[in-house]
PDBML (XML) file of the C-alpha atoms, coordinates in Angstrom:
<?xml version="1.0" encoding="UTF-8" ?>
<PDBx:datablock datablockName="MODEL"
   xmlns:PDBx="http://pdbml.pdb.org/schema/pdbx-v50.xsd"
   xmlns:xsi="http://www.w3.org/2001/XMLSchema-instance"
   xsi:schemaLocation="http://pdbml.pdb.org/schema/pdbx-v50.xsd pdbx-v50.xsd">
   <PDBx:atom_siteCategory>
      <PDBx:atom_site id="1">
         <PDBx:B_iso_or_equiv>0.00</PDBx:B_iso_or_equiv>
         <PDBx:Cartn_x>9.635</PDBx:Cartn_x>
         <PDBx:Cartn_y>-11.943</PDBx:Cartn_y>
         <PDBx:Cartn_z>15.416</PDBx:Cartn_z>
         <PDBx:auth_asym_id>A</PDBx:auth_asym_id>
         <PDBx:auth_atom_id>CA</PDBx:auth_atom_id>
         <PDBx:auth_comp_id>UNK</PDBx:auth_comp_id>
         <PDBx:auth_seq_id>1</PDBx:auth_seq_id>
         <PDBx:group_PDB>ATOM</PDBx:group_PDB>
         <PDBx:label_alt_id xsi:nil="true" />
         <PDBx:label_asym_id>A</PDBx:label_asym_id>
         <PDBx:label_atom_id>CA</PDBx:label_atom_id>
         <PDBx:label_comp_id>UNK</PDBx:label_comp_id>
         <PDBx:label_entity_id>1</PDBx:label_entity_id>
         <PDBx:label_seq_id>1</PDBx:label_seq_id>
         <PDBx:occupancy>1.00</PDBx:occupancy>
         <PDBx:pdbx_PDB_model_num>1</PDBx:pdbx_PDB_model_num>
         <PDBx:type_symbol>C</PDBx:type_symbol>
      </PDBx:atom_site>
      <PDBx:atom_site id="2">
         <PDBx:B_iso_or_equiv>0.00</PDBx:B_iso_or_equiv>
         <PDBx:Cartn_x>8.404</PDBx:Cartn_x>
         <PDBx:Cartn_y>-14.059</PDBx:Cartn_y>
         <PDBx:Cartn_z>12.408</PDBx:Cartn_z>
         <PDBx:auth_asym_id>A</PDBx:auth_asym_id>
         <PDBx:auth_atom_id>CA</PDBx:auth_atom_id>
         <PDBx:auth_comp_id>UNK</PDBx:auth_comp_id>
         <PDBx:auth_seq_id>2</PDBx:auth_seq_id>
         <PDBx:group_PDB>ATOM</PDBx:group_PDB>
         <PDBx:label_alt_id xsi:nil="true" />
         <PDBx:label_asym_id>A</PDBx:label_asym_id>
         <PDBx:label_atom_id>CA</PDBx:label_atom_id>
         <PDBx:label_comp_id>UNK</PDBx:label_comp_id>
         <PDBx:label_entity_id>1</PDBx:label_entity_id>
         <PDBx:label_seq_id>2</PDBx:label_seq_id>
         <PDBx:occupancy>1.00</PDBx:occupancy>
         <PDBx:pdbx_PDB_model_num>1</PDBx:pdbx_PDB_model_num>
         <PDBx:type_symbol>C</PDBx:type_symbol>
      </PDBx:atom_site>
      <PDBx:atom_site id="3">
         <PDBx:B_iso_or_equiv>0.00</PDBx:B_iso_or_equiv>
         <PDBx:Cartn_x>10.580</PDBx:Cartn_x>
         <PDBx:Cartn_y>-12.698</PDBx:Cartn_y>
         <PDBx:Cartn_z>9.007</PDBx:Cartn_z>
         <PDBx:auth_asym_id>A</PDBx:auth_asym_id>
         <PDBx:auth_atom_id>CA</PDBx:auth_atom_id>
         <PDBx:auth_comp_id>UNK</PDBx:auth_comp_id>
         <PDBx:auth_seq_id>3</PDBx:auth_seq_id>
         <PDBx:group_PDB>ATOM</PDBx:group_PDB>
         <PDBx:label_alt_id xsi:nil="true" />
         <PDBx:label_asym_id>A</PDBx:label_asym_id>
         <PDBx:label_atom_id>CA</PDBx:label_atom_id>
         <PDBx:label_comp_id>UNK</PDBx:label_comp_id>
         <PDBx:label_entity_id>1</PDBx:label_entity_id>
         <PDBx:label_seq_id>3</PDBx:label_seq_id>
         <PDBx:occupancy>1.00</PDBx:occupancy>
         <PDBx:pdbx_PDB_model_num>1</PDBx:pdbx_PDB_model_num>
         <PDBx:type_symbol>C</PDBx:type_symbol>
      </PDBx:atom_site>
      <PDBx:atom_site id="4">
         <PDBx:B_iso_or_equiv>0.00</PDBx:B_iso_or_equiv>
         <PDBx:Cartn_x>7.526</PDBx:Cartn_x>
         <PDBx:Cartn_y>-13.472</PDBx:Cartn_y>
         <PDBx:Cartn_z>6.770</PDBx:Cartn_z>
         <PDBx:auth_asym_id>A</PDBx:auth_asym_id>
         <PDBx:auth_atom_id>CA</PDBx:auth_atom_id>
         <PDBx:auth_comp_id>UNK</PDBx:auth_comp_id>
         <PDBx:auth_seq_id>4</PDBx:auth_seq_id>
         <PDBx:group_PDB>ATOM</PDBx:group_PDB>
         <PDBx:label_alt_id xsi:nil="true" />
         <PDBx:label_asym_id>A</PDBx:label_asym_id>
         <PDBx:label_atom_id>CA</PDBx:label_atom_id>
         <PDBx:label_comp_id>UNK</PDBx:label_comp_id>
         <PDBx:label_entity_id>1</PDBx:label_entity_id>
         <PDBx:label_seq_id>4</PDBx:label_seq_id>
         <PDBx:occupancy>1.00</PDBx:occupancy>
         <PDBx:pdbx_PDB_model_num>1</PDBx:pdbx_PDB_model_num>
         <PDBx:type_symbol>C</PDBx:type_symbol>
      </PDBx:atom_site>
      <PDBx:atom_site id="5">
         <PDBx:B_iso_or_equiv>0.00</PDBx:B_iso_or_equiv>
         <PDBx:Cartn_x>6.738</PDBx:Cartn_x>
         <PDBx:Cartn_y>-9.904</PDBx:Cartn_y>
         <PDBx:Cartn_z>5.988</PDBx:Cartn_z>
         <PDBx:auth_asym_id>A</PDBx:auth_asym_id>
         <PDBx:auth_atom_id>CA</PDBx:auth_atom_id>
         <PDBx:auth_comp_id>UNK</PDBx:auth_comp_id>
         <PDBx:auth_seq_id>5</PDBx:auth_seq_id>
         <PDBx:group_PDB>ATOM</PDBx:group_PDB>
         <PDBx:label_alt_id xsi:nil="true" />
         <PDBx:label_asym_id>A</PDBx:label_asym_id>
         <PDBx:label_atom_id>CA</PDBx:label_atom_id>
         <PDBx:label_comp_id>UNK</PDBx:label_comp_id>
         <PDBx:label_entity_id>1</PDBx:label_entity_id>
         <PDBx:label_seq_id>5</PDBx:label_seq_id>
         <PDBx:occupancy>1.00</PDBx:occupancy>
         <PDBx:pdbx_PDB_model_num>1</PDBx:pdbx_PDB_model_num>
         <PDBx:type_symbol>C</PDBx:type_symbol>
      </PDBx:atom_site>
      <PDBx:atom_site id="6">
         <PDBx:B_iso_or_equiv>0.00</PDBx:B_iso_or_equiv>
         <PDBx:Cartn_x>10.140</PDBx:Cartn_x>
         <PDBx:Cartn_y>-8.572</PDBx:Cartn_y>
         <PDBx:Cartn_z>7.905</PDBx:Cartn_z>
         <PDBx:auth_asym_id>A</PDBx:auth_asym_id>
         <PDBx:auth_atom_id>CA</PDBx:auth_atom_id>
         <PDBx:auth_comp_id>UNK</PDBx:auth_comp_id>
         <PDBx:auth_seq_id>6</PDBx:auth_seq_id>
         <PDBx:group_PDB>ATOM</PDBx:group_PDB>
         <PDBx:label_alt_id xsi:nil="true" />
         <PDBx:label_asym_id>A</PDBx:label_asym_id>
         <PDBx:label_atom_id>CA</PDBx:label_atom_id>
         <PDBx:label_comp_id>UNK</PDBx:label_comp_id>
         <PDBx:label_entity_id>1</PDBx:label_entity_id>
         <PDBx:label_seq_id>6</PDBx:label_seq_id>
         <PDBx:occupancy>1.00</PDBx:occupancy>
         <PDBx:pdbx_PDB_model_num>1</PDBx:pdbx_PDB_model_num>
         <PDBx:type_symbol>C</PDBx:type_symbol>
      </PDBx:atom_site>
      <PDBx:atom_site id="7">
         <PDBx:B_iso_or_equiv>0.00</PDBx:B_iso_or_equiv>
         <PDBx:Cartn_x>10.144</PDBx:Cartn_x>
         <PDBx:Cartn_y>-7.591</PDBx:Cartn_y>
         <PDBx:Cartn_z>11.439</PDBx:Cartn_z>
         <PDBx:auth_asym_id>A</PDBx:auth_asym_id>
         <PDBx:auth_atom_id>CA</PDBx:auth_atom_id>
         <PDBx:auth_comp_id>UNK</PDBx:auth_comp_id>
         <PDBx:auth_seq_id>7</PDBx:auth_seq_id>
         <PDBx:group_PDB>ATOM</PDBx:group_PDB>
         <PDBx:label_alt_id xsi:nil="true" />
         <PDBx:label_asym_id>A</PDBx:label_asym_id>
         <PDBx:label_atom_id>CA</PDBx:label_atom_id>
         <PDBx:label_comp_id>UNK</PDBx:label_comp_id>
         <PDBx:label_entity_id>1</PDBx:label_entity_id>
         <PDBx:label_seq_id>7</PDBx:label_seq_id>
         <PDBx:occupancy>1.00</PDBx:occupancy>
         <PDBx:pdbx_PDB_model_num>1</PDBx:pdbx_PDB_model_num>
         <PDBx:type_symbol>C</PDBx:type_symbol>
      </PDBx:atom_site>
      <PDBx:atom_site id="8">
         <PDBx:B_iso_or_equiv>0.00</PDBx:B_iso_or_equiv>
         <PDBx:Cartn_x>8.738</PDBx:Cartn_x>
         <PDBx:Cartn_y>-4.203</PDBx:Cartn_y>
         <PDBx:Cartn_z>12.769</PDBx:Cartn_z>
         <PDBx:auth_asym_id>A</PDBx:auth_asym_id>
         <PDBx:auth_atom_id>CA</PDBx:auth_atom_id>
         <PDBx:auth_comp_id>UNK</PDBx:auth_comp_id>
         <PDBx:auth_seq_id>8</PDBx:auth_seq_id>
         <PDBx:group_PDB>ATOM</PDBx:group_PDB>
         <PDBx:label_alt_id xsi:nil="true" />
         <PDBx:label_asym_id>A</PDBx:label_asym_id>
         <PDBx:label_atom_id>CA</PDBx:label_atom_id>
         <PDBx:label_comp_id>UNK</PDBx:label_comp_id>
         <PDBx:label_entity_id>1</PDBx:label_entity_id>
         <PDBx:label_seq_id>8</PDBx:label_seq_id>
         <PDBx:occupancy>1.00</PDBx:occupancy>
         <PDBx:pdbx_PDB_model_num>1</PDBx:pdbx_PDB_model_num>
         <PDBx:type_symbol>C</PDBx:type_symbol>
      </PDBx:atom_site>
      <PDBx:atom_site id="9">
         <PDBx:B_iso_or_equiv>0.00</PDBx:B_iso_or_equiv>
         <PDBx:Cartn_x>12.348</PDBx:Cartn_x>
         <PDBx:Cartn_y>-3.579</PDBx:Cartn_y>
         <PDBx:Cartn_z>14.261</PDBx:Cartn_z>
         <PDBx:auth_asym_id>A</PDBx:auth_asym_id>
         <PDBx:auth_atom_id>CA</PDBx:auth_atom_id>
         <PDBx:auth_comp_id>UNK</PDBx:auth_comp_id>
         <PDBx:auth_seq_id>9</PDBx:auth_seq_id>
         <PDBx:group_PDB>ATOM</PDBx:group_PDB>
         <PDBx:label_alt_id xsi:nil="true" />
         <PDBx:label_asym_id>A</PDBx:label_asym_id>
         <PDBx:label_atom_id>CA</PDBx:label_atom_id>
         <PDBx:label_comp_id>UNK</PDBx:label_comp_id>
         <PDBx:label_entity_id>1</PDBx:label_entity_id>
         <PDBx:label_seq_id>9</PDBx:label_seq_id>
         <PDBx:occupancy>1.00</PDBx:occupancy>
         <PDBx:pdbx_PDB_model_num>1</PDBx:pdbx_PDB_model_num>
         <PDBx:type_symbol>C</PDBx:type_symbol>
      </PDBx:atom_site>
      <PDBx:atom_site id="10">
         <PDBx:B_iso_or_equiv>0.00</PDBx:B_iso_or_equiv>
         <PDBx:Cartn_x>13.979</PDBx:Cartn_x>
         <PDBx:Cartn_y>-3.917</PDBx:Cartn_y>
         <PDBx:Cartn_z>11.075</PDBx:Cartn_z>
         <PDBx:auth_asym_id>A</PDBx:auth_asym_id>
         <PDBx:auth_atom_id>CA</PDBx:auth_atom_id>
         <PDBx:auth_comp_id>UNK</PDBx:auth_comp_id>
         <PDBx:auth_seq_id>10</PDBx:auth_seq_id>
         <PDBx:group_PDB>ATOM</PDBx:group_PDB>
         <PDBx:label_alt_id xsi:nil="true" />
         <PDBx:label_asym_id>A</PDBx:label_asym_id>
         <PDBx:label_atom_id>CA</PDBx:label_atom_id>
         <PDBx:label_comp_id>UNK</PDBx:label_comp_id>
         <PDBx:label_entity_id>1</PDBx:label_entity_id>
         <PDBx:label_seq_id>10</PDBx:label_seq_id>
         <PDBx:occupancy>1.00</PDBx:occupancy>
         <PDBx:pdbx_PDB_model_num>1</PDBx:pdbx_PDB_model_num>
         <PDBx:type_symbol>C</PDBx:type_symbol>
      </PDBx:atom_site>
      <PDBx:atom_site id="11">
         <PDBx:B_iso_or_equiv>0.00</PDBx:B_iso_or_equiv>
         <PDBx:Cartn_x>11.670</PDBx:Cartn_x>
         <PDBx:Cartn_y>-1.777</PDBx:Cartn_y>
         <PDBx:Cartn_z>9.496</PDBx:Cartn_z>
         <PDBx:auth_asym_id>A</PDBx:auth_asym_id>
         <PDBx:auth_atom_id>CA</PDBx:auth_atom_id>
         <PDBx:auth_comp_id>UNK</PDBx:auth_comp_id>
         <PDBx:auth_seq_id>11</PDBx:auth_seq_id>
         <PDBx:group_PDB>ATOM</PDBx:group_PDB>
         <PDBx:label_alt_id xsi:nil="true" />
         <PDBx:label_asym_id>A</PDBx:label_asym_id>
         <PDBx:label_atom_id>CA</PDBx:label_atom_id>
         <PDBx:label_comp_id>UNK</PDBx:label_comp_id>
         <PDBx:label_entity_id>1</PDBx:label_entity_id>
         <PDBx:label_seq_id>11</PDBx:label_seq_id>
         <PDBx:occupancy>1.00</PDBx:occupancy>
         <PDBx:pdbx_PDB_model_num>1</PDBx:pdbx_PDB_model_num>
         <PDBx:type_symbol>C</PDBx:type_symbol>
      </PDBx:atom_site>
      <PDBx:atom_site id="12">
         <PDBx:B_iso_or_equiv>0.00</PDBx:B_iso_or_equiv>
         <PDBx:Cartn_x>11.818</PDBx:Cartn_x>
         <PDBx:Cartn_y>0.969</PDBx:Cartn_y>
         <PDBx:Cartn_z>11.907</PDBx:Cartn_z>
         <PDBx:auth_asym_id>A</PDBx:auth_asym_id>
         <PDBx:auth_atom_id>CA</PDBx:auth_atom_id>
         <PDBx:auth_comp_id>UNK</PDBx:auth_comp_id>
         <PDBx:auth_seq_id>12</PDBx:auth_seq_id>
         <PDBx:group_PDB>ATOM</PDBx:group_PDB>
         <PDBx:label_alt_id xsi:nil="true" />
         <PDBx:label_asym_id>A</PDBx:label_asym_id>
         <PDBx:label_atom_id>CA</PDBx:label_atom_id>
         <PDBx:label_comp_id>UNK</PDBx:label_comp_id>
         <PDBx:label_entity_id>1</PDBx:label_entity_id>
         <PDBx:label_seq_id>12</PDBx:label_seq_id>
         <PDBx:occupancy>1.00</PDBx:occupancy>
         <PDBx:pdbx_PDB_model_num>1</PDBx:pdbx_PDB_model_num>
         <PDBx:type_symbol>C</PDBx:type_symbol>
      </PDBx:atom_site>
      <PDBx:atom_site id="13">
         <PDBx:B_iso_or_equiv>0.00</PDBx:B_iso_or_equiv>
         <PDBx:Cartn_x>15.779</PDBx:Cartn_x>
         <PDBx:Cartn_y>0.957</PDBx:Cartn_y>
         <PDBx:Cartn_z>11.943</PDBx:Cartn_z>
         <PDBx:auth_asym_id>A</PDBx:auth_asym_id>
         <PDBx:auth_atom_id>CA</PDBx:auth_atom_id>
         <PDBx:auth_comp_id>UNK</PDBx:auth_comp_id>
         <PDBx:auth_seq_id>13</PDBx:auth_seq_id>
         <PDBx:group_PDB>ATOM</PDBx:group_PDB>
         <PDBx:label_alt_id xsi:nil="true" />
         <PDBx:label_asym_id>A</PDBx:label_asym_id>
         <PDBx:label_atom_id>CA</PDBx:label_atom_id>
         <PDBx:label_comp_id>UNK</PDBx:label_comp_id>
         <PDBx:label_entity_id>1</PDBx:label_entity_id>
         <PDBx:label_seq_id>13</PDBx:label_seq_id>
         <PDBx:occupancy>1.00</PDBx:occupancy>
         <PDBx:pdbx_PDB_model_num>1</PDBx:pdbx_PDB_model_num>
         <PDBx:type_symbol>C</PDBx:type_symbol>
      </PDBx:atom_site>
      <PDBx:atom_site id="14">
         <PDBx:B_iso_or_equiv>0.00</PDBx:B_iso_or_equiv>
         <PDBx:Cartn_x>15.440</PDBx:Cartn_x>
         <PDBx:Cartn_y>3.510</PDBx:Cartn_y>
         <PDBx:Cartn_z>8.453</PDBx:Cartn_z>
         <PDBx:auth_asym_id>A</PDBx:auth_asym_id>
         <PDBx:auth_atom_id>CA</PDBx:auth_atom_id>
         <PDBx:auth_comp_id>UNK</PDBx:auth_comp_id>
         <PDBx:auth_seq_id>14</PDBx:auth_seq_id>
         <PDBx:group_PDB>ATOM</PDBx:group_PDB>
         <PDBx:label_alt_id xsi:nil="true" />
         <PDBx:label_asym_id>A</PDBx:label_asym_id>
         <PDBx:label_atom_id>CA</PDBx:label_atom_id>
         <PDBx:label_comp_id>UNK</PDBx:label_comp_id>
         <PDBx:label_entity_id>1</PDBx:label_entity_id>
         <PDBx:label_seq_id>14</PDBx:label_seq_id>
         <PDBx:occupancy>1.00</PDBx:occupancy>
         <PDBx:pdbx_PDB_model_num>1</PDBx:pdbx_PDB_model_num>
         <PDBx:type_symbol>C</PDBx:type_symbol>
      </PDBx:atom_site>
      <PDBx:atom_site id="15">
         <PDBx:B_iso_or_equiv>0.00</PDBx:B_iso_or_equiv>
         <PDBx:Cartn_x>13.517</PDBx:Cartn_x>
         <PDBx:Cartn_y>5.678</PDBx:Cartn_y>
         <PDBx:Cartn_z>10.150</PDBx:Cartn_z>
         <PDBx:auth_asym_id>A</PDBx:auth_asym_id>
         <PDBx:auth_atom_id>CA</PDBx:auth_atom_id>
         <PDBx:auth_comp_id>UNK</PDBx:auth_comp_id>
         <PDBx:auth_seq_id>15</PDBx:auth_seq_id>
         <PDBx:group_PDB>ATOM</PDBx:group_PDB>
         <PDBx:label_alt_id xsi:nil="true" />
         <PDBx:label_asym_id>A</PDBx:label_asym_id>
         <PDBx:label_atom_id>CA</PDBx:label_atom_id>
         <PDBx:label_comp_id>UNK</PDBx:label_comp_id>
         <PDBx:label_entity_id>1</PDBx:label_entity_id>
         <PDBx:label_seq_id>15</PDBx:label_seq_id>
         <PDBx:occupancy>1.00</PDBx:occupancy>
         <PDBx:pdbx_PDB_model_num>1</PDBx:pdbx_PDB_model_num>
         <PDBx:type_symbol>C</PDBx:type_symbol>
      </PDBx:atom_site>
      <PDBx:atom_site id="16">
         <PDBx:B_iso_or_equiv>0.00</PDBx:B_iso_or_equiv>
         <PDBx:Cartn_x>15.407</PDBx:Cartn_x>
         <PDBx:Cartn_y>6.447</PDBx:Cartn_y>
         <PDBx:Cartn_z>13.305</PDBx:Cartn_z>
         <PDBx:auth_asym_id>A</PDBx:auth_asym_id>
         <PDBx:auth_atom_id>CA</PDBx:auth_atom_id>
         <PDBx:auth_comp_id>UNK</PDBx:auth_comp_id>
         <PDBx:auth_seq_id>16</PDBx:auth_seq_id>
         <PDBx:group_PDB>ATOM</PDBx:group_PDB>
         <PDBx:label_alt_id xsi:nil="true" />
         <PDBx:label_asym_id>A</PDBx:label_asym_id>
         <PDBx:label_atom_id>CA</PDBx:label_atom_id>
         <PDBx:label_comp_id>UNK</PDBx:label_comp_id>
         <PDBx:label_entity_id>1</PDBx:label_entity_id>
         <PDBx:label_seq_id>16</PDBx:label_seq_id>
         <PDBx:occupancy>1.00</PDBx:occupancy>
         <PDBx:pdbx_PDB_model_num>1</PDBx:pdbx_PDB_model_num>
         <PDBx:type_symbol>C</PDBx:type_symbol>
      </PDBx:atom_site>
      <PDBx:atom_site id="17">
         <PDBx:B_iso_or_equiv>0.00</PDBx:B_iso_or_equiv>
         <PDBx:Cartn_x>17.961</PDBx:Cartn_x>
         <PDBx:Cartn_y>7.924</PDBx:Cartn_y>
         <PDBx:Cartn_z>11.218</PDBx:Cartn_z>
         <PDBx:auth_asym_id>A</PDBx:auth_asym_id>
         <PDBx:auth_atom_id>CA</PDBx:auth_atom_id>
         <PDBx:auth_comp_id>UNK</PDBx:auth_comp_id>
         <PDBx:auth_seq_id>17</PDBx:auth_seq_id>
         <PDBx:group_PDB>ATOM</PDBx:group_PDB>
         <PDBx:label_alt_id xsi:nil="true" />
         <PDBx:label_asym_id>A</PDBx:label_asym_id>
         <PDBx:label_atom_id>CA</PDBx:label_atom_id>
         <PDBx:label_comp_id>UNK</PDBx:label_comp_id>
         <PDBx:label_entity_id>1</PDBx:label_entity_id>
         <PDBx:label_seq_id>17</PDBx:label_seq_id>
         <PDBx:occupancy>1.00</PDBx:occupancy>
         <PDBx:pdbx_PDB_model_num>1</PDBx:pdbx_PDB_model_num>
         <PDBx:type_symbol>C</PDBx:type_symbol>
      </PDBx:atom_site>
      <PDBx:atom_site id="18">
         <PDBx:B_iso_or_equiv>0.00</PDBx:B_iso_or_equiv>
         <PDBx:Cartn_x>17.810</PDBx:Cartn_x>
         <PDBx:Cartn_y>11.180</PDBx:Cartn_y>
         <PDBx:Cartn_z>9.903</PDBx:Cartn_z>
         <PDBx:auth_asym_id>A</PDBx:auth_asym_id>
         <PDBx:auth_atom_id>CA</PDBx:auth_atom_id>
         <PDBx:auth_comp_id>UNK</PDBx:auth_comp_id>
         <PDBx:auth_seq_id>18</PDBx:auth_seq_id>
         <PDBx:group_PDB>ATOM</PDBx:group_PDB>
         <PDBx:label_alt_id xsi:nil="true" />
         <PDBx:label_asym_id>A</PDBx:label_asym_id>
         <PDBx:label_atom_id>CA</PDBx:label_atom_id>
         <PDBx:label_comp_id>UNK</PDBx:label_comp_id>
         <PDBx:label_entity_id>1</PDBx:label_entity_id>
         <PDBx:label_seq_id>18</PDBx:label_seq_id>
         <PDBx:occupancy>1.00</PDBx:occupancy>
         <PDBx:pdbx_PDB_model_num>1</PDBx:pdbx_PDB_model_num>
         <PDBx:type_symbol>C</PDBx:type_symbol>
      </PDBx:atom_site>
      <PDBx:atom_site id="19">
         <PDBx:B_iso_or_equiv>0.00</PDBx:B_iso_or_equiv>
         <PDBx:Cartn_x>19.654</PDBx:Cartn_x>
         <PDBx:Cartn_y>10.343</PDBx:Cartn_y>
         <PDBx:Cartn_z>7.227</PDBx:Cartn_z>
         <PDBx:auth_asym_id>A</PDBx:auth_asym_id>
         <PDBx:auth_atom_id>CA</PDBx:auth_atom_id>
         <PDBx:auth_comp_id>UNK</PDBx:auth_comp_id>
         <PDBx:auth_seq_id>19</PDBx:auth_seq_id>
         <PDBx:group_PDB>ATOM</PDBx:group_PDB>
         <PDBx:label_alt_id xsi:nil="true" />
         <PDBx:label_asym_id>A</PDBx:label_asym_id>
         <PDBx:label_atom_id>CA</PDBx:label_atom_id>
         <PDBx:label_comp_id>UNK</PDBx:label_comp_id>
         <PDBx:label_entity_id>1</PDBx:label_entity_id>
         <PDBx:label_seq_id>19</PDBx:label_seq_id>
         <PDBx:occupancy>1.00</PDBx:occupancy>
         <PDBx:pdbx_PDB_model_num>1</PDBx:pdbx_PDB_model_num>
         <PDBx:type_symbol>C</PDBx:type_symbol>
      </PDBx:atom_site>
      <PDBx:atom_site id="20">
         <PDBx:B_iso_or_equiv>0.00</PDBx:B_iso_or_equiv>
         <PDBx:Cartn_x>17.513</PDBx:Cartn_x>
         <PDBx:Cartn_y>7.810</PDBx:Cartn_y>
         <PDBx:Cartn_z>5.885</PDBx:Cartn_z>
         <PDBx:auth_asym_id>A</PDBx:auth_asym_id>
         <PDBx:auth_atom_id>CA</PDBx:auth_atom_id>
         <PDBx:auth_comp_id>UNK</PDBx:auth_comp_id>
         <PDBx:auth_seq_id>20</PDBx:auth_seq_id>
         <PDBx:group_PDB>ATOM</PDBx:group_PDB>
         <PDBx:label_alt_id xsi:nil="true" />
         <PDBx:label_asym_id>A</PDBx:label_asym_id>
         <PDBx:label_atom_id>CA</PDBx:label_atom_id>
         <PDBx:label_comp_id>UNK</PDBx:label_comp_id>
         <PDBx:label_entity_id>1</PDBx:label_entity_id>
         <PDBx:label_seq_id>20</PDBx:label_seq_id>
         <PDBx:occupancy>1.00</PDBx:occupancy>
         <PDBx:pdbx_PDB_model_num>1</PDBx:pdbx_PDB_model_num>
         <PDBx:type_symbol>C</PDBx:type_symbol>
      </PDBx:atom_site>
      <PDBx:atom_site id="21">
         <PDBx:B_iso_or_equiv>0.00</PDBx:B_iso_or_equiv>
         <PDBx:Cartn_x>14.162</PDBx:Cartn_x>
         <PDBx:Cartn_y>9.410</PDBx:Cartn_y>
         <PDBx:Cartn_z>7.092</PDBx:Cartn_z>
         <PDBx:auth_asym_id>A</PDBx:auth_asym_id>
         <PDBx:auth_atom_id>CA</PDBx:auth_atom_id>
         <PDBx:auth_comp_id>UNK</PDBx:auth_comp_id>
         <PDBx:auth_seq_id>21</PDBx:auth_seq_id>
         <PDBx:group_PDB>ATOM</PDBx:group_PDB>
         <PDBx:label_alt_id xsi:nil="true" />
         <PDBx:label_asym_id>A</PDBx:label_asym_id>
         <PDBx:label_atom_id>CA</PDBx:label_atom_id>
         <PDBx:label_comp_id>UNK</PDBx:label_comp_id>
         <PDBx:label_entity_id>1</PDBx:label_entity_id>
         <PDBx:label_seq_id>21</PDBx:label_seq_id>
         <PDBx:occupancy>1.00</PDBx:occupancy>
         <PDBx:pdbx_PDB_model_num>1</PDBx:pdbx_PDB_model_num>
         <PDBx:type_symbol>C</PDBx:type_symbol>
      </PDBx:atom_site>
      <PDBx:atom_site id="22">
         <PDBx:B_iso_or_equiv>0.00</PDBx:B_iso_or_equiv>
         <PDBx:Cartn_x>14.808</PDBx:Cartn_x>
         <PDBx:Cartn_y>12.014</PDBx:Cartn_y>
         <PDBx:Cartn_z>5.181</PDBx:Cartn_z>
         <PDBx:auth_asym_id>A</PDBx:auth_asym_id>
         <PDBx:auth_atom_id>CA</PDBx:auth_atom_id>
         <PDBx:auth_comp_id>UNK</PDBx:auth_comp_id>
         <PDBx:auth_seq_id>22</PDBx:auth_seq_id>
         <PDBx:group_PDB>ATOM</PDBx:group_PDB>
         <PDBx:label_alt_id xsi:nil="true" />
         <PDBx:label_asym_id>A</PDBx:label_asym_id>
         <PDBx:label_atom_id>CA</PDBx:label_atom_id>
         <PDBx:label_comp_id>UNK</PDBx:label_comp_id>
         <PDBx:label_entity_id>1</PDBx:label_entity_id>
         <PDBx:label_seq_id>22</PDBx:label_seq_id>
         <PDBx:occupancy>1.00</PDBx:occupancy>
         <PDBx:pdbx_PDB_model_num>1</PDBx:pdbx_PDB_model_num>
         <PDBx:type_symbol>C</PDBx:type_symbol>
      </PDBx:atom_site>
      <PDBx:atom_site id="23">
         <PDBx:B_iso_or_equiv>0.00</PDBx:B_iso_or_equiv>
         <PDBx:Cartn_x>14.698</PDBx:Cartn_x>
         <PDBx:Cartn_y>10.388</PDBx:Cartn_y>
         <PDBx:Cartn_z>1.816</PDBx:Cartn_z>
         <PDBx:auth_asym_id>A</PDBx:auth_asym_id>
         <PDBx:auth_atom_id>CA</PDBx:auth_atom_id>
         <PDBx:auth_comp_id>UNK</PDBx:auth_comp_id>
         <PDBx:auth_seq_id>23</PDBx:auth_seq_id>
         <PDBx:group_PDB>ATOM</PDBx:group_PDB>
         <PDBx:label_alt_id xsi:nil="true" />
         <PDBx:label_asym_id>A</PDBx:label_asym_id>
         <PDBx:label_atom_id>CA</PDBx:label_atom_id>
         <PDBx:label_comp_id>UNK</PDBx:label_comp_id>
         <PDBx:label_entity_id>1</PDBx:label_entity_id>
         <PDBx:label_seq_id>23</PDBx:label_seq_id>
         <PDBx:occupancy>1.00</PDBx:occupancy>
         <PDBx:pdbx_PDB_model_num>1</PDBx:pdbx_PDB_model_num>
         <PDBx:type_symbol>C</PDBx:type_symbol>
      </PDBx:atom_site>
      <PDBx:atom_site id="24">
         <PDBx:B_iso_or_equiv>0.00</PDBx:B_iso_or_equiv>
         <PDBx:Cartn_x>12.404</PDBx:Cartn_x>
         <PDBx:Cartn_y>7.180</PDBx:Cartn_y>
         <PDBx:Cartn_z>2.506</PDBx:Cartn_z>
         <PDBx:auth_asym_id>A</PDBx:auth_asym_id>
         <PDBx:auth_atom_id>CA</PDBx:auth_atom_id>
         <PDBx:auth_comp_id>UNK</PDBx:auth_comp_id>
         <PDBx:auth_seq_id>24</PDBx:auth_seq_id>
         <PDBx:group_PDB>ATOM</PDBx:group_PDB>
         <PDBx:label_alt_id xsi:nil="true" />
         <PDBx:label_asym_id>A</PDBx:label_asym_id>
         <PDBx:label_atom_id>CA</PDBx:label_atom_id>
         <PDBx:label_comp_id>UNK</PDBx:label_comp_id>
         <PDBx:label_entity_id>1</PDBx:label_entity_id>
         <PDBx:label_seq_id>24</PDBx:label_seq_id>
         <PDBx:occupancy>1.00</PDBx:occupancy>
         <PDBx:pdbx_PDB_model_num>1</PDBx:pdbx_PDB_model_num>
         <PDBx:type_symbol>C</PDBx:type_symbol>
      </PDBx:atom_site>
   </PDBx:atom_siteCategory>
</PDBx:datablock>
């Protein structure tokens, strides 16, 4: 949960969505 390097949830939020998966 540390924001050092930003959290892996965070992260993975982008590619969940189509949307945004498809032009990462």
């Amino acid at each position: 949960t540390r924001s050092d390097y930003g959290r892996l949830w965070d992260s993975l939020l982008g590619f969940l969505e189509p949307e945004t998966a498809a032009r990462y």
